[in-house]
Protein backbone atom coordinates (compact mmCIF):
# COMPACT_ATOMS: atom_id res chain seq x y z
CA UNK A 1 63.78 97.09 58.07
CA UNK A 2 61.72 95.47 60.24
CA UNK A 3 58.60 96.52 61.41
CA UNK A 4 57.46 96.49 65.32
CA UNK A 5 54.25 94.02 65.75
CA UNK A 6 50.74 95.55 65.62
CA UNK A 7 48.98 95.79 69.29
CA UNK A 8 45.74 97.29 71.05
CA UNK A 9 46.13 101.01 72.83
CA UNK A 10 46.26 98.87 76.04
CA UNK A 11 48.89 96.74 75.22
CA UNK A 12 50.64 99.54 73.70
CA UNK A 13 50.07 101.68 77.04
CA UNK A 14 51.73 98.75 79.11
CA UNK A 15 54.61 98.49 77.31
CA UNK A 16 55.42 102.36 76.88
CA UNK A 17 55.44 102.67 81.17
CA UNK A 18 57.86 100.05 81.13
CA UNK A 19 59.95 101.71 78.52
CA UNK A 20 59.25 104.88 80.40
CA UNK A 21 60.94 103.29 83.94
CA UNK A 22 64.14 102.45 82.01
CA UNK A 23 64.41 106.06 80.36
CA UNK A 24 63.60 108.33 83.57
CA UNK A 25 66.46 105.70 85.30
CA UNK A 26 68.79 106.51 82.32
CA UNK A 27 67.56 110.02 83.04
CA UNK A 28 68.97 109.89 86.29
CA UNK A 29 72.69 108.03 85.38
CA UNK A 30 73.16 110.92 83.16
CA UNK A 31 72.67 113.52 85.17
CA UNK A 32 74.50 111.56 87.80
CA UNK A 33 77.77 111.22 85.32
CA UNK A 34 77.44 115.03 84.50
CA UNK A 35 77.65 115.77 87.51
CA UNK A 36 81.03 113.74 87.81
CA UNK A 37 82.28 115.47 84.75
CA UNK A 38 81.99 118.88 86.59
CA UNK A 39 84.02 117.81 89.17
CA UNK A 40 86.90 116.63 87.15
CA UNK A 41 90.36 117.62 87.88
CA UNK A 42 91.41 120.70 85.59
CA UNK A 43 94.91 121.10 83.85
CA UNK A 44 96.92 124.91 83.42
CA UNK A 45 97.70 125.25 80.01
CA UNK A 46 100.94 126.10 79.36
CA UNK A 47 101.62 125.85 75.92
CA UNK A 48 100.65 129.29 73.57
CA UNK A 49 98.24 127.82 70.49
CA UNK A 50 97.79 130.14 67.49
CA UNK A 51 95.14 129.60 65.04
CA UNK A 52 94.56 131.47 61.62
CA UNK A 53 91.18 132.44 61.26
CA UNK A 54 89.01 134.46 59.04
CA UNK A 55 89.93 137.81 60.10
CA UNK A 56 93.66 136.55 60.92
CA UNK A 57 95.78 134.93 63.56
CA UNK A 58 94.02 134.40 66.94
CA UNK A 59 95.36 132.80 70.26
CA UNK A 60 93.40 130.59 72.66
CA UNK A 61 92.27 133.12 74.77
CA UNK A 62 91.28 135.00 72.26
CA UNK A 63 88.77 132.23 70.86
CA UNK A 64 86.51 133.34 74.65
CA UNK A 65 85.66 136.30 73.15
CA UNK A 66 85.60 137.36 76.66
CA UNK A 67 83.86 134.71 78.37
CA UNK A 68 84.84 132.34 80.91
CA UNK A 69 83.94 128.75 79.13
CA UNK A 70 85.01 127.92 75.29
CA UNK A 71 83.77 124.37 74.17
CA UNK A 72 86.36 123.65 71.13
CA UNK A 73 84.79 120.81 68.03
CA UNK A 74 87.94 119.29 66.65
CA UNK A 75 86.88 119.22 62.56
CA UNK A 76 88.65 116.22 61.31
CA UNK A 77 89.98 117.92 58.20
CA UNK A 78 93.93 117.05 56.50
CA UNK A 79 95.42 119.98 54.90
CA UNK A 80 95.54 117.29 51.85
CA UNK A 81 91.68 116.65 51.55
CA UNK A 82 89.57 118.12 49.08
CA UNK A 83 86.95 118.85 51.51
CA UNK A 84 86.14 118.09 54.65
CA UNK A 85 84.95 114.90 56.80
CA UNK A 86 81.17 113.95 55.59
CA UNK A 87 79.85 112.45 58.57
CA UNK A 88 81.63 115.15 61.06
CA UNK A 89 79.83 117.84 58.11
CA UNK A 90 76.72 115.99 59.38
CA UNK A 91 78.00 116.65 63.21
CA UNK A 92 78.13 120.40 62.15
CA UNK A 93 74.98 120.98 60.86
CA UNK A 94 73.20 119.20 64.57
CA UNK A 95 74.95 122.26 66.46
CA UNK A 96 75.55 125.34 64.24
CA UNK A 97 72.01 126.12 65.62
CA UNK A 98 72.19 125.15 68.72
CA UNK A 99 75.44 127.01 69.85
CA UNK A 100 73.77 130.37 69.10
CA UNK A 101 72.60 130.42 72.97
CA UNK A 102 75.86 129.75 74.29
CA UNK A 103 77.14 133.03 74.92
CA UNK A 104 74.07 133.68 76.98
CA UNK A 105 75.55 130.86 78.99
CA UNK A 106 79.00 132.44 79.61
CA UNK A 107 80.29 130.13 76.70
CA UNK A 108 82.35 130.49 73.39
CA UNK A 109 82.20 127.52 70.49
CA UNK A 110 84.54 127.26 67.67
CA UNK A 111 85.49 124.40 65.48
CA UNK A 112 89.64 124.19 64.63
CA UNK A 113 91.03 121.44 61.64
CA UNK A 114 94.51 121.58 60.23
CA UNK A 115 93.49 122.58 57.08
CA UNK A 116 94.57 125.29 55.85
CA UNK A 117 92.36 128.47 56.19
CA UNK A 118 91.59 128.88 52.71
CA UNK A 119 90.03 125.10 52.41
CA UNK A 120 88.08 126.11 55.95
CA UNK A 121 86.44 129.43 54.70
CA UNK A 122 85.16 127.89 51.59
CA UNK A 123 83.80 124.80 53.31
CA UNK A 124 82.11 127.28 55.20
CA UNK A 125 80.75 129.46 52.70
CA UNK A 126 79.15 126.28 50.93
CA UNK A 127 78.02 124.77 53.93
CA UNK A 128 76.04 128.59 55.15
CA UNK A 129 77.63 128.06 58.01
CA UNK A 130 78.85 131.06 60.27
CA UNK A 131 80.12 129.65 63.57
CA UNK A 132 84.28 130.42 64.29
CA UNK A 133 85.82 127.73 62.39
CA UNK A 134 90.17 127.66 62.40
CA UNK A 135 93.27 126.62 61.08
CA UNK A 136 95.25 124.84 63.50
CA UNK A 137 98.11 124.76 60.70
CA UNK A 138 101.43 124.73 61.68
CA UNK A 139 101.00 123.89 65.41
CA UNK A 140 101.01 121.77 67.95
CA UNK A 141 97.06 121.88 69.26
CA UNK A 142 95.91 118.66 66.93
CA UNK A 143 98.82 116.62 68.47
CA UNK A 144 98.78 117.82 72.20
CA UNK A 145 95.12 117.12 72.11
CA UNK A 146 95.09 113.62 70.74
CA UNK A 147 93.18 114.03 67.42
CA UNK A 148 95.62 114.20 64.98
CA UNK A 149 97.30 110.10 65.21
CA UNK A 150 99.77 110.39 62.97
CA UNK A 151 101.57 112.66 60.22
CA UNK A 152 98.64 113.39 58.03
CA UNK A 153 100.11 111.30 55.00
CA UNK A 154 98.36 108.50 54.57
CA UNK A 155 97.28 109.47 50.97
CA UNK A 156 93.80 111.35 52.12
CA UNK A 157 92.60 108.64 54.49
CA UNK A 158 91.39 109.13 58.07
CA UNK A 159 93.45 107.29 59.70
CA UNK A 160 95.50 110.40 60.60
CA UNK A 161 92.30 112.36 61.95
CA UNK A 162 89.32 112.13 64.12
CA UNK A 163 86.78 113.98 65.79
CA UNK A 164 86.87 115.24 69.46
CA UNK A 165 85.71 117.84 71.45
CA UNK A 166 87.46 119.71 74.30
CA UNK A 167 86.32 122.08 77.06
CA UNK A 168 88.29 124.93 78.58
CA UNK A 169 88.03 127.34 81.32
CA UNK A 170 88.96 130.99 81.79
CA UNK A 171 90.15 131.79 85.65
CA UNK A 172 92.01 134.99 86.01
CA UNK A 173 95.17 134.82 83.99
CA UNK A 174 94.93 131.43 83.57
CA UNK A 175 93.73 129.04 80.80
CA UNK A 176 92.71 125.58 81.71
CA UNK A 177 91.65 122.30 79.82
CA UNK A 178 88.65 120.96 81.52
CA UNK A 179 87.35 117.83 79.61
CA UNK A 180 87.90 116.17 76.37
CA UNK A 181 85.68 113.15 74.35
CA UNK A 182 86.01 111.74 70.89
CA UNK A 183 84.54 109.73 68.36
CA UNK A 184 81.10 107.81 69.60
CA UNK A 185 80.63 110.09 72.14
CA UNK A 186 80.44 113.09 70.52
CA UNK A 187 76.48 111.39 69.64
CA UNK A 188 75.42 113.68 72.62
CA UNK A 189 75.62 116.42 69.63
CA UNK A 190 73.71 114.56 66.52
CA UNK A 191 70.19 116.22 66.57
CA UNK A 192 69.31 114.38 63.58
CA UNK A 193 70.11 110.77 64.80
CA UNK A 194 68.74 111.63 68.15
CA UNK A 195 65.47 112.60 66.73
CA UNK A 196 65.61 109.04 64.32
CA UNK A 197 66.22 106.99 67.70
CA UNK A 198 62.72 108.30 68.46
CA UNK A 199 61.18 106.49 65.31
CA UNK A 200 60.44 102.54 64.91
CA UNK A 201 63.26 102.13 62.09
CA UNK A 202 65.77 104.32 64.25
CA UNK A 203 69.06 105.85 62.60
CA UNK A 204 70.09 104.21 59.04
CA UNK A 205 73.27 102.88 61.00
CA UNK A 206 75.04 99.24 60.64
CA UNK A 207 76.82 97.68 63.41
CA UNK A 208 77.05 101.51 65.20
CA UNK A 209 79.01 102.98 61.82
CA UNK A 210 76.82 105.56 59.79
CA UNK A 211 76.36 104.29 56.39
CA UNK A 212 77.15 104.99 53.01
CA UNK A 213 73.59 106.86 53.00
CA UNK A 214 75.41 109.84 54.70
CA UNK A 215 75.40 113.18 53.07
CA UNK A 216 76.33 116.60 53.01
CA UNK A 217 73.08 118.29 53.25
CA UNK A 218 73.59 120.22 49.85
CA UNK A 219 74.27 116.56 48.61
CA UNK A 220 71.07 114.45 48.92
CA UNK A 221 68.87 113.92 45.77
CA UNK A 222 66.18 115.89 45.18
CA UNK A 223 63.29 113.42 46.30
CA UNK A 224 65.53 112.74 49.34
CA UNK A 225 65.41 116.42 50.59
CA UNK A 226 61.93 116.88 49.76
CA UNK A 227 60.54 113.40 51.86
């Protein structure tokens, strides 16, 4: 890794308010392309999606709980793996936290894979995680919303899976999708390498792929954990 070079307080000073300029402007695009995103067509769903979950089968309107906005985490997760994806186990851990406040915001999270329930719950239960996590099994929801590329078959790999995320909307009657994103953009979410972009050595990343240094957080070493 290297190492930024050693300056005086005043040198320092002048180059952190130029840094600052291109951060409040980045600031501003952001908040600028949110605001796009809000104002994005919206699309009726038709289709009726049924999950199995923990306490049994569940619908799409039923994952609201009531409330008017549902954010959705695809969990890249073949009914043939052992366990689930590392790096999107990594993903999990930035926002079980965080989604805690949603439902003072009018929203509902849960996470949906095709495994089968049984794999989900104990993923879960090792993990200590408690947020809605189910089975899309069966169905047509991996498919329809483009993170499921192929059959599943291809001996384990992930070719056949990737991560997205898709919003939805409760009006009335009427369910409707309102955004999706996949893959890189789904950074937005990772607390962790957020927080490393703030350091000099910034996230242990090569060439924008997280690297074989990647755990499960019940996986690291001992010395790891404790640093």
């Amino acid at each position: 890794m290297d190492t930024p070079r050693v300056a005086s307080r005043a040198e320092w000073l002048v180059a952190r308010k130029a840094l600052l300029a291109r951060e409040n402007e980045l600031s501003r695009q952001r908040d600028a392309l949110s605001a796009e995103r809000r104002k994005l067509p919206i699309v009726r769903i038709e289709k009726e999606y049924v999950f199995e979950g923990g306490n049994g089968r569940a619908s799409l309107r039923d994952l609201f709980e009531g409330r008017r906005r549902l954010i959705v985490y695809h969990f890249p997760f073949d009914p043939v793996w052992d366990g689930d994806c590392g790096s999107c186990s990594h993903l999990a851990d930035s926002f079980a936290g965080g989604i805690v406040h949603l439902p003072a915001r009018d929203t509902s999270f849960a996470a949906v894979s095709r495994a089968p329930i049984a794999k989900i719950e104990s993923c879960k239960r090792r993990m200590g995680w408690t947020f809605p996590w189910l089975s899309s099994l069966g169905g047509d929801f991996n498919d329809d919303f483009r993170v499921t590329l192929d059959d599943g078959r291809g001996g384990g790999g992930t070719d056949g899976e990737r991560p997205g995320l898709s919003v939805f909307l409760h009006d009335g009657d009427d369910v409707f999708h309102t955004y999706s994103t996949y893959q890189r953009a789904l950074d937005v979410l990772l607390g962790t390498y957020n927080s490393l972009d703030l350091t000099p050595h910034g996230r242990p990343e090569e060439d924008g792929r997280v690297t074989a240094s990647l755990r499960r957080h019940d996986r690291y070493p001992p010395q790891q954990a404790r640093r």
